[in-house]
N, C-alpha and C. Protein backbone atom coordinates (compact mmCIF):
# COMPACT_ATOMS: atom_id res chain seq x y z
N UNK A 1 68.66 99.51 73.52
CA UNK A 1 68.49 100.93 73.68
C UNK A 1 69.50 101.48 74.68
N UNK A 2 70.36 102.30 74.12
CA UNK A 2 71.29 103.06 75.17
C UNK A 2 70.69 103.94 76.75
N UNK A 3 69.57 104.51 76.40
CA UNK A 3 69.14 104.87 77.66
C UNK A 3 68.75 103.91 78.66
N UNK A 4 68.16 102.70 78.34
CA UNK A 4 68.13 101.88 79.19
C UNK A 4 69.52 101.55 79.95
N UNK A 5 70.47 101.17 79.74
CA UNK A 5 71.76 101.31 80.29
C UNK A 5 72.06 102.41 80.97
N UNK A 6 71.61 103.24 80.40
CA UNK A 6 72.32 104.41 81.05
C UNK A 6 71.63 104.53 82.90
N UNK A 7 72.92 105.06 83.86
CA UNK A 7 72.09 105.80 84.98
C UNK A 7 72.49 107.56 85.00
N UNK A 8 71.65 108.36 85.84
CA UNK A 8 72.27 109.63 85.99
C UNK A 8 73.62 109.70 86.52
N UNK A 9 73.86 108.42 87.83
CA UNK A 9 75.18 108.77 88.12
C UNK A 9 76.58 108.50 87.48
N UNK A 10 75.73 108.10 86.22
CA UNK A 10 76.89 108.14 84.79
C UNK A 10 76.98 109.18 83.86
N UNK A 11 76.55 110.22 83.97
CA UNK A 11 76.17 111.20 83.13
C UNK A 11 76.91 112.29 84.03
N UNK A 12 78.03 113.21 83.15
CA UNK A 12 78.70 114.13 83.66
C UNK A 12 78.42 115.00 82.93
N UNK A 13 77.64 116.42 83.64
CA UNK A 13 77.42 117.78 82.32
C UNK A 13 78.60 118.80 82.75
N UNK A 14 78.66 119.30 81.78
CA UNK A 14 80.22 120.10 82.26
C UNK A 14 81.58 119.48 82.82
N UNK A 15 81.39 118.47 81.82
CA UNK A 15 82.77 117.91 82.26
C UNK A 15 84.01 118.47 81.49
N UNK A 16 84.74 117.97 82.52
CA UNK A 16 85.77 118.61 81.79
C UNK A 16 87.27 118.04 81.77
N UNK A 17 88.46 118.01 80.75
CA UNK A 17 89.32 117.22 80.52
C UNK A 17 90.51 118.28 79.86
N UNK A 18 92.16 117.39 79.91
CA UNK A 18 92.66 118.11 79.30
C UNK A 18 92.74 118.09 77.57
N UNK A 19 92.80 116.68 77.07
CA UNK A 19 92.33 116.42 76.04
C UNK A 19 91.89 114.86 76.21
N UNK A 20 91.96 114.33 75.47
CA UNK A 20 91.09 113.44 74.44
C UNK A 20 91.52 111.97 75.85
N UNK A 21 92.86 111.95 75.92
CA UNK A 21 93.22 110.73 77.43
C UNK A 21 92.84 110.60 78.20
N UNK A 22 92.91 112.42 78.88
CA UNK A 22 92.46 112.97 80.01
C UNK A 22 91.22 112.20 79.85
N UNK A 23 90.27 112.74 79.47
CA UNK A 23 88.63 112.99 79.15
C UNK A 23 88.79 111.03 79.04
N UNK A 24 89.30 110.09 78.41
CA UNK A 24 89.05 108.96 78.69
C UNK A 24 88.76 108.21 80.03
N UNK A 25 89.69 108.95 80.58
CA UNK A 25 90.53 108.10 81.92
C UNK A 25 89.30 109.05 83.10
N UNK A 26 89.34 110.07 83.28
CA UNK A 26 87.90 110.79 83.68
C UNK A 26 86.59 110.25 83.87
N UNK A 27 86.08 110.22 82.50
CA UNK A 27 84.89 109.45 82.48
C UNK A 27 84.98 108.09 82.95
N UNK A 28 86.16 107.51 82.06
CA UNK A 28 85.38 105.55 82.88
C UNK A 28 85.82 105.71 84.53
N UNK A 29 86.84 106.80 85.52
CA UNK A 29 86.55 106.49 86.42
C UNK A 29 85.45 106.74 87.31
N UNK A 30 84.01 106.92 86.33
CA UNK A 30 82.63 107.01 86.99
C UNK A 30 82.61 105.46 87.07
N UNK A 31 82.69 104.83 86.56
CA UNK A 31 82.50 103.46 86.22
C UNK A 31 83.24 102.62 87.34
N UNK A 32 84.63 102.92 88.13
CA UNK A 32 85.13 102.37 88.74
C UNK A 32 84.35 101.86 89.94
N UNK A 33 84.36 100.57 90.36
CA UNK A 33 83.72 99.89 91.38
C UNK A 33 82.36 99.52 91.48
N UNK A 34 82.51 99.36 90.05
CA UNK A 34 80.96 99.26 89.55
C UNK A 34 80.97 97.65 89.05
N UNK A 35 79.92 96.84 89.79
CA UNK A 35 79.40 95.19 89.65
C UNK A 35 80.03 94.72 88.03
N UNK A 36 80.01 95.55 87.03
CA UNK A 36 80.30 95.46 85.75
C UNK A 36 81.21 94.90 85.11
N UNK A 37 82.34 95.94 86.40
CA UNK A 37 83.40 95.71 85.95
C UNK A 37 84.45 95.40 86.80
N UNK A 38 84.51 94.36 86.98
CA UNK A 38 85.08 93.56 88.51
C UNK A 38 87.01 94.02 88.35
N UNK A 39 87.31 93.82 87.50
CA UNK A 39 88.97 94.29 86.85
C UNK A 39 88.93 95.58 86.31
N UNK A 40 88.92 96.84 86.96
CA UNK A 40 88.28 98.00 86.22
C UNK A 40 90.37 98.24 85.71
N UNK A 41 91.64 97.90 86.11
CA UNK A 41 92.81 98.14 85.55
C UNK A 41 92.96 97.78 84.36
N UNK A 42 92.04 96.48 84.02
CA UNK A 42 91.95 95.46 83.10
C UNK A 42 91.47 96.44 81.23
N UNK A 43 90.04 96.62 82.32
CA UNK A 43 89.22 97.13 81.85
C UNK A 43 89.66 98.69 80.60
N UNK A 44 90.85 99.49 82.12
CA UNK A 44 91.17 100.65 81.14
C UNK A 44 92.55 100.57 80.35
N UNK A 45 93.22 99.43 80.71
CA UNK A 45 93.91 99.08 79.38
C UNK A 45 93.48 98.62 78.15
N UNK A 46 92.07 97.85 77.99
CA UNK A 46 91.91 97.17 76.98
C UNK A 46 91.20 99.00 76.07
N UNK A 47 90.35 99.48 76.83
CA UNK A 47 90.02 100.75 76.78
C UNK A 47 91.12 101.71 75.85
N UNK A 48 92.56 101.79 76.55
CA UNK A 48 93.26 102.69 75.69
C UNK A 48 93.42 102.03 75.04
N UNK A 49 93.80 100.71 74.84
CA UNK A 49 94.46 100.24 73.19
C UNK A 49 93.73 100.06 72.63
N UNK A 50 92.47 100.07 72.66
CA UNK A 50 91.60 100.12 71.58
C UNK A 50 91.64 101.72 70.87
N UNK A 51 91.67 102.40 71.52
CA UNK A 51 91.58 103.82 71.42
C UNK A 51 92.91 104.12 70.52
N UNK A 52 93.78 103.25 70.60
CA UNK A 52 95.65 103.57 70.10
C UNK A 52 95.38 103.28 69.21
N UNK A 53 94.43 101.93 69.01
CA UNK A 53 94.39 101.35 67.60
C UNK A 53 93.48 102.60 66.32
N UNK A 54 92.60 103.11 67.15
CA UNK A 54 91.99 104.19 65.72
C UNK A 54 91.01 105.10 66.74
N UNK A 55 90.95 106.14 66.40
CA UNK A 55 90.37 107.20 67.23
C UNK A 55 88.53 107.04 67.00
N UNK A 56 88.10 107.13 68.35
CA UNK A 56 86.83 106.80 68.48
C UNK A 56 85.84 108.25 67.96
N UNK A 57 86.80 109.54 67.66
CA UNK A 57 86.26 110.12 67.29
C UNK A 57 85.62 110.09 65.88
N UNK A 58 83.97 109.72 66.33
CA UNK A 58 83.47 109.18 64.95
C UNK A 58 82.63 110.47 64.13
N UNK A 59 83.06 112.05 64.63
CA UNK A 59 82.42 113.23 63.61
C UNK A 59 81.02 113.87 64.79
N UNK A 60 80.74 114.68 64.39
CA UNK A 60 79.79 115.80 64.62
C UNK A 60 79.63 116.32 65.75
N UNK A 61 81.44 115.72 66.45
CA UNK A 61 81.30 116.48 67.78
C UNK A 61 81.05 115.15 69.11
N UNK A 62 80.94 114.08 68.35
CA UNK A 62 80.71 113.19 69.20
C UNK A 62 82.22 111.81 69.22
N UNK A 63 82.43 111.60 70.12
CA UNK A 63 83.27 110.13 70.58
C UNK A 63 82.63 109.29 71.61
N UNK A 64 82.75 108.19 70.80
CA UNK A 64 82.77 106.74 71.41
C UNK A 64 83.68 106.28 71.70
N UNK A 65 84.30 106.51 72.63
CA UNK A 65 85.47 105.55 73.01
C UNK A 65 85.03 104.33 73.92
N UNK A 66 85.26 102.86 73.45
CA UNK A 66 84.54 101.53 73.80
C UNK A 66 86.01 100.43 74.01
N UNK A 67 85.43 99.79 74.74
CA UNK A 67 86.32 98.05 74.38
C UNK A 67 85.45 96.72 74.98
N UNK A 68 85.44 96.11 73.83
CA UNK A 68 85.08 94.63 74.54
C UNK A 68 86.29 94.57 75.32
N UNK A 69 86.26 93.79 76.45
CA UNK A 69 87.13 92.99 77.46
C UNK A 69 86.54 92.27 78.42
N UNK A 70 87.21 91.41 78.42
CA UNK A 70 87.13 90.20 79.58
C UNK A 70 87.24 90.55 81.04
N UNK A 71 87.40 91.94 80.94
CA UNK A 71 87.37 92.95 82.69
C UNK A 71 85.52 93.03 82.88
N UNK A 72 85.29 92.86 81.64
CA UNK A 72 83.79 93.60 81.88
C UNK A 72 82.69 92.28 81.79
N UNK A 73 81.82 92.69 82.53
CA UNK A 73 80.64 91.04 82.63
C UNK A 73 79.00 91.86 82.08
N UNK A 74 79.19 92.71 82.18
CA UNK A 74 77.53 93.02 81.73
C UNK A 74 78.08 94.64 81.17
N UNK A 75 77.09 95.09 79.84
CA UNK A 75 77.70 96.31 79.06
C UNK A 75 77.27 97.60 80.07
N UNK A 76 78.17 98.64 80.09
CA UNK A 76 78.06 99.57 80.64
C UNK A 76 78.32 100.91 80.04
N UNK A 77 77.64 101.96 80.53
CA UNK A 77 78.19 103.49 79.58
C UNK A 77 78.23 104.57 80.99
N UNK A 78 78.97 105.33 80.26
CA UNK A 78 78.69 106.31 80.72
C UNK A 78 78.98 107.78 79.67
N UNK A 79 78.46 108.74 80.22
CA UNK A 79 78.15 109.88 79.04
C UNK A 79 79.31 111.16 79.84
N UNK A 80 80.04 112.22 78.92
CA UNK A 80 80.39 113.03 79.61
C UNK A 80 80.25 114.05 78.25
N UNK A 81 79.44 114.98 79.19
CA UNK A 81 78.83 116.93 77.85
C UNK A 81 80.13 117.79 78.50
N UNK A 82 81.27 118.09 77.46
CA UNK A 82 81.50 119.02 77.49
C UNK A 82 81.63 120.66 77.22
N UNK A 83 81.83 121.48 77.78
CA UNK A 83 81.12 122.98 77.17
C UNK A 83 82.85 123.15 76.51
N UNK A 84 83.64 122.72 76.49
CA UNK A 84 85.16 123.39 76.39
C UNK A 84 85.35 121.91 75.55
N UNK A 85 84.64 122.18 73.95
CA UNK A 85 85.28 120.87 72.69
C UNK A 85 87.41 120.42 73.24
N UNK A 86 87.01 119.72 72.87
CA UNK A 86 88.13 118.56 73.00
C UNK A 86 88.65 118.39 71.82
N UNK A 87 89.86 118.19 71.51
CA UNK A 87 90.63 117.23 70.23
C UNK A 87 90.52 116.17 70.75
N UNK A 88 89.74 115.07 69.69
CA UNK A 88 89.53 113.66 69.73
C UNK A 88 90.28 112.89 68.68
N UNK A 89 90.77 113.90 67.86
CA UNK A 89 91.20 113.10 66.41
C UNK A 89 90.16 112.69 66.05
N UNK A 90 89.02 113.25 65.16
CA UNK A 90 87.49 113.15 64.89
C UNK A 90 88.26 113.03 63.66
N UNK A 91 87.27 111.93 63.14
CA UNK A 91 87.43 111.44 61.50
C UNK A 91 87.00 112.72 60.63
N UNK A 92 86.03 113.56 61.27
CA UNK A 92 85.83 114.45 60.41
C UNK A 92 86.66 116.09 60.97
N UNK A 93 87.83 115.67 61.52
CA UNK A 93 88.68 117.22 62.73
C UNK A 93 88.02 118.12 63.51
N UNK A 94 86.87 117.51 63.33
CA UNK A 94 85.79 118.59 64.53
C UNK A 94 86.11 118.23 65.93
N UNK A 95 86.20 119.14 67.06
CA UNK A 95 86.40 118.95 68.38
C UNK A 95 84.97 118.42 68.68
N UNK A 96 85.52 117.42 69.80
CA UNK A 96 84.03 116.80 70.50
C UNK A 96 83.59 117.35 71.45
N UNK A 97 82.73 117.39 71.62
CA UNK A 97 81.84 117.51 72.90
C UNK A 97 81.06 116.66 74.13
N UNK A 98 80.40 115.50 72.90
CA UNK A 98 79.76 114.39 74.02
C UNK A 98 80.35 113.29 73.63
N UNK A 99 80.88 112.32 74.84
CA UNK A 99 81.39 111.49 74.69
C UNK A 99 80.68 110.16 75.64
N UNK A 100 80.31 109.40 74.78
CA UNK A 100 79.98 108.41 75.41
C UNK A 100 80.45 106.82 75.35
N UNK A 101 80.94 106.54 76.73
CA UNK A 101 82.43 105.79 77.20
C UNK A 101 81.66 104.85 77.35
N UNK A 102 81.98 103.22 76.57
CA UNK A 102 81.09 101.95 76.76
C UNK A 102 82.22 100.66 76.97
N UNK A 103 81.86 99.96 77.62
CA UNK A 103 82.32 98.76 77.97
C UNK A 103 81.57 97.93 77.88
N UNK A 104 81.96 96.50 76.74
CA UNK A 104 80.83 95.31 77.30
C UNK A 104 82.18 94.20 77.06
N UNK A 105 81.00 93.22 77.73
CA UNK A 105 82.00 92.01 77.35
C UNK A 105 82.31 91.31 76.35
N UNK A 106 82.92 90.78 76.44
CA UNK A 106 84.49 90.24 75.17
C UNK A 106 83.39 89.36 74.22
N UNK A 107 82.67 88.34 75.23
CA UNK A 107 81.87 87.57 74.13
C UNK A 107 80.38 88.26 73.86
N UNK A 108 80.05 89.55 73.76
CA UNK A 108 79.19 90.09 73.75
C UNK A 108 79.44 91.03 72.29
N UNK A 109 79.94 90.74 71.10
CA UNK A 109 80.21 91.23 70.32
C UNK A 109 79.12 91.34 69.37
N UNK A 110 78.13 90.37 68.78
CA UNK A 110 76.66 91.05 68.54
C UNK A 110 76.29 92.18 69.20
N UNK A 111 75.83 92.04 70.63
CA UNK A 111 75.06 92.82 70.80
C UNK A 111 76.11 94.64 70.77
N UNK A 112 77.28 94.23 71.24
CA UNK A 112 78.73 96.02 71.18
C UNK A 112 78.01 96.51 69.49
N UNK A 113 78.35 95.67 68.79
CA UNK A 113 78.34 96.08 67.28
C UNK A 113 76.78 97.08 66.97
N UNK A 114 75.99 95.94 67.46
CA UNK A 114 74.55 96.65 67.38
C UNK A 114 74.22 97.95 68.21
N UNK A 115 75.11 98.10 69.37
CA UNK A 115 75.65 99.32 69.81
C UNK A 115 75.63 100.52 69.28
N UNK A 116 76.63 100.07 69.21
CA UNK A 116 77.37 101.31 68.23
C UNK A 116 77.26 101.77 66.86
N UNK A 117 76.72 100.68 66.27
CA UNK A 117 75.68 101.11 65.12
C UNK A 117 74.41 101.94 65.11
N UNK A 118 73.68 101.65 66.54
CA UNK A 118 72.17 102.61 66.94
C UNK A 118 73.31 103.86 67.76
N UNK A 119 74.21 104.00 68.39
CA UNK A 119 74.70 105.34 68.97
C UNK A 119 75.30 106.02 67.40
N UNK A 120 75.46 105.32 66.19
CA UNK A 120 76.15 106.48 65.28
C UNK A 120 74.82 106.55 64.57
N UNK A 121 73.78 106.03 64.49
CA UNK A 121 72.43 106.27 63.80
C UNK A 121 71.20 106.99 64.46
N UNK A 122 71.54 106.88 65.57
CA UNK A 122 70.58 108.29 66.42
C UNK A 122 71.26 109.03 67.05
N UNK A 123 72.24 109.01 67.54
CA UNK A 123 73.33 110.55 68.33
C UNK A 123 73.71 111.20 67.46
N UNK A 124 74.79 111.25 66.58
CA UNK A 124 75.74 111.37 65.49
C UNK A 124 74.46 112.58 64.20
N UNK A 125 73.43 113.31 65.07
CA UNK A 125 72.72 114.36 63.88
C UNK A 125 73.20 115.54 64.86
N UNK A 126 73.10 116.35 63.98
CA UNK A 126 73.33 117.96 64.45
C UNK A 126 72.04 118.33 65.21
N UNK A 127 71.21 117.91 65.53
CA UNK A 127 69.90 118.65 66.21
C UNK A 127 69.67 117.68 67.65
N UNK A 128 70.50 116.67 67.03
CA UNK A 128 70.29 115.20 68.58
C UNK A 128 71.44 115.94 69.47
N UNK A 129 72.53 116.56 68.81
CA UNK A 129 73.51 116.86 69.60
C UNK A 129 73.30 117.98 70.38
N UNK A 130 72.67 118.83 69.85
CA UNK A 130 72.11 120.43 70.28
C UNK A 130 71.27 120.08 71.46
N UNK A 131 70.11 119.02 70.94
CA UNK A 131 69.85 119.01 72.35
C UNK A 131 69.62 118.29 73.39
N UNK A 132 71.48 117.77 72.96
CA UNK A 132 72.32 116.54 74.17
C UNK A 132 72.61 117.72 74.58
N UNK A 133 73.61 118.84 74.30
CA UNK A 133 74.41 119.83 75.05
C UNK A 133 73.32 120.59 75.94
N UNK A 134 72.53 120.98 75.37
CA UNK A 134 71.19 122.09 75.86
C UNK A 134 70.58 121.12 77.49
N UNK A 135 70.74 119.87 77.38
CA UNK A 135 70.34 119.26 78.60
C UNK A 135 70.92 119.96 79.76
N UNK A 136 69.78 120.39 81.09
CA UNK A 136 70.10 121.03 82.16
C UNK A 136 70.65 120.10 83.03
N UNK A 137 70.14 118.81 83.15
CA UNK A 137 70.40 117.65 84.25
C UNK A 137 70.60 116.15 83.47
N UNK A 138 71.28 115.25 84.18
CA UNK A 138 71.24 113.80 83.79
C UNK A 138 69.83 113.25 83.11
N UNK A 139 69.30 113.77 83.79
CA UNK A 139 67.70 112.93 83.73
C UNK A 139 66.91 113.37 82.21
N UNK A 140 67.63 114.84 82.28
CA UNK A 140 67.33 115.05 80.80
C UNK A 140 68.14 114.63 79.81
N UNK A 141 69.05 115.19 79.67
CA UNK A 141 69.86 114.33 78.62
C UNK A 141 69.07 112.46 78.91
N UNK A 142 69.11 111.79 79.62
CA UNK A 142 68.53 110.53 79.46
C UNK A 142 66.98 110.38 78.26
N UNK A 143 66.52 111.62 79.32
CA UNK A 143 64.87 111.64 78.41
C UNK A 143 65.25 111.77 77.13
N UNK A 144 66.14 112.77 76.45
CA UNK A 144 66.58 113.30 75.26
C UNK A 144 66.64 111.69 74.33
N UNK A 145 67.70 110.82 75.14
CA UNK A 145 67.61 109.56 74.30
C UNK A 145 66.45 108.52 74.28
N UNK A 146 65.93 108.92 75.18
CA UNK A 146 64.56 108.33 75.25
C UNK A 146 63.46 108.17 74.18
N UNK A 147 63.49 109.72 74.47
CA UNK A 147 62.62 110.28 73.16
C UNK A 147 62.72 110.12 71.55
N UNK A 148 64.61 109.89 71.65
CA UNK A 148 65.33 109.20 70.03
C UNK A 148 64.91 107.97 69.88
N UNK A 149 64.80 106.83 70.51
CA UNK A 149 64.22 105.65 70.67
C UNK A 149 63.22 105.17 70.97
N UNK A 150 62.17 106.01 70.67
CA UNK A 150 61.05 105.70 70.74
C UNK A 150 60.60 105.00 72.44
C-alpha cells in the first residue's frame, strides 16, 4: 500500500517546477538524506535515465517518475500536487499535476512492479485525482489514499 510508505514530510501541495526535470530534481530533493537512500547522486542519476529512457508520464494528469537502483536500500516516495500542470510528455499529452517520485531497490523488482501497477490502478481515475488536488494538507491527501486502499 502506497500510503503506508508515504510520510507528510514527503508530500508537497503547491509545488511548483519549471517543467517536467525541474519538478524531478525538486521533489526527490525531499528525499535527500534520507536512511533510504545512502547515495542520493547515485540515486538521481539512475532516476533521470530512467526517465530519458520513456516518459513516466503515464495519462490523467498523473507521473510516476521511479528507478530501481542500487543507491536505494528500502522503497521510498514522495508526492508533489501541482496547481500550475506541467509538460510531462504524458502518453496521453495531458499536463500533469500529481506526481509521485519512487525509489526502491535494484533487487526489489517484484515488489517496484506491484507498485506501480496498484499506483496506475487506484490513482490514475479522474475522481481519485480531483480529490488528490482538492487535499488541504499532507495528512489529507495521505487519508485520500487510505481510503483508496481500503
Amino acid at each position: 500500500m502506497l500510503s503506508s510508505w508515504l510520510s507528510e514530510d514527503r508530500v508537497i501541495l503547491d509545488f511548483e517546477a519549471k517543467d517536467k526535470w525541474d519538478a524531478i530534481h525538486r521533489l526527490a530533493e525531499t528525499l535527500r538524506g534520507s536512511q533510504e537512500i545512502p547515495d542520493f547522486s547515485r540515486f538521481m542519476e539512475d532516476l533521470l535515465n530512467r526517465e530519458q529512457q520513456q516518459t513516466t508520464g503515464v495519462g490523467g494528469g498523473i507521473a510516476l517518475p521511479h528507478a530501481r537502483s542500487d543507491a536505494v536500500e528500502k522503497l521510498i516516495v514522495a508526492v508533489g500536487v501541482t496547481r500550475s500542470p506541467l509538460d510531462f510528455e504524458s502518453v496521453d499529452g495531458r499536463p500533469v499535476n500529481l506526481i509521485f517520485l519512487m525509489g526502491v531497490p535494484h533487487e526489489s523488482a517484484v515488489e517496484y512492479i506491484k507498485l506501480l501497477a496498484h499506483l496506475t490502478k487506484t490513482v490514475c481515475k479522474a475522481d481519485v485525482v480531483k480529490r488528490m488536488l482538492a487535499a488541504s494538507d499532507a495528512s489529507c491527501l495521505i487519508e485520500v489514499l487510505r481510503d483508496l486502499e481500503g
